[in-house]
Protein backbone atom coordinates (compact mmCIF):
# COMPACT_ATOMS: atom_id res chain seq x y z
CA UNK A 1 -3.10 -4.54 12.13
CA UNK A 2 -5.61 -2.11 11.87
CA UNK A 3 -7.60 -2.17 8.49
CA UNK A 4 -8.42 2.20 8.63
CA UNK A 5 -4.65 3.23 9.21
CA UNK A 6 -4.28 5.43 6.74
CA UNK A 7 -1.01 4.59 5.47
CA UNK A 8 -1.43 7.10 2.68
CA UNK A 9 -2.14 10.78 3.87
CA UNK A 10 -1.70 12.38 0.48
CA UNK A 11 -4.51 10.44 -1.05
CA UNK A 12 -6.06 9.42 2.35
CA UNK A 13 -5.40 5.36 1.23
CA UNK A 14 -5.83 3.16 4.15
CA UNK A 15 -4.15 -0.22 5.47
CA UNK A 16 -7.15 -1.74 4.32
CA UNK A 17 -7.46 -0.39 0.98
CA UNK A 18 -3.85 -1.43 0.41
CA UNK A 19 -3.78 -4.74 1.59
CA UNK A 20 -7.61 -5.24 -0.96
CA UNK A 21 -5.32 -4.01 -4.35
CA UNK A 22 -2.28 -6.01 -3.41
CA UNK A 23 -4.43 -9.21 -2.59
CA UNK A 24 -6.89 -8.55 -5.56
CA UNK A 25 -4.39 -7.59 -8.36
CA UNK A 26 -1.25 -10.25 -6.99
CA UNK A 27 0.69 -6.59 -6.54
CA UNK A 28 4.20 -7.50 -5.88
CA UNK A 29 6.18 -4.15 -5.95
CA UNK A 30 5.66 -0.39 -4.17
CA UNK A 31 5.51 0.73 -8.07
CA UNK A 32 2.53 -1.57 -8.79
CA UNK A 33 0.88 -0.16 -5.57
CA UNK A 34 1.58 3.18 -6.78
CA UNK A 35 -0.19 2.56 -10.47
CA UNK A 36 -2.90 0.51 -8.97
CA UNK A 37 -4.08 3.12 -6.13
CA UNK A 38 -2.16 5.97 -6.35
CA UNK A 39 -0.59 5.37 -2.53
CA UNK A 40 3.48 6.34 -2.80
CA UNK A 41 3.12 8.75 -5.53
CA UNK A 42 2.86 12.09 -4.38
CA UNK A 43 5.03 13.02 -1.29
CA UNK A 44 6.80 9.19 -0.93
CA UNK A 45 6.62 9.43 2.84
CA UNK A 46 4.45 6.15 2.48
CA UNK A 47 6.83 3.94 0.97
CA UNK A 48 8.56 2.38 3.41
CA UNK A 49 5.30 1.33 5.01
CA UNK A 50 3.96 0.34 1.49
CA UNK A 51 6.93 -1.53 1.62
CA UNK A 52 6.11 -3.13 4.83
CA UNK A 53 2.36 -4.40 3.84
CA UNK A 54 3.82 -5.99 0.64
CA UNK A 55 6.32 -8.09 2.73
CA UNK A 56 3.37 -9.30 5.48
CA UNK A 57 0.95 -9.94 2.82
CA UNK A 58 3.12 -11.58 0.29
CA UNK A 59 4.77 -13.68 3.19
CA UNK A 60 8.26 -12.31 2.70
């Protein structure tokens, strides 16, 4: 897992960045991502990686 993936193109959001919110704020959804850091909210390309993160960091 490499920390400066950008996952996030459209608002150049890396892996790392990601992973920081969802740990730091107990994110749970893509649309908590999206309101905490903007990632998934432009273009939408992202989700289904955003969607990814969330599962390996909340152990699902």
């Amino acid at each position: 897992m490499d920390r400066d993936e950008i996952i996030c193109p459209c608002v150049s959001l890396s892996r790392g960045e990601i992973v920081d919110a969802i740990k730091s704020y107990g994110l749970k959804t893509v649309e908590e991502v999206g309101k905490a850091t903007t990632a998934g909210t432009i273009c939408g390309a992202c989700i289904p990686d955003i969607e990814e993160i969330l599962k390996e960091v909340n152990g699902e």
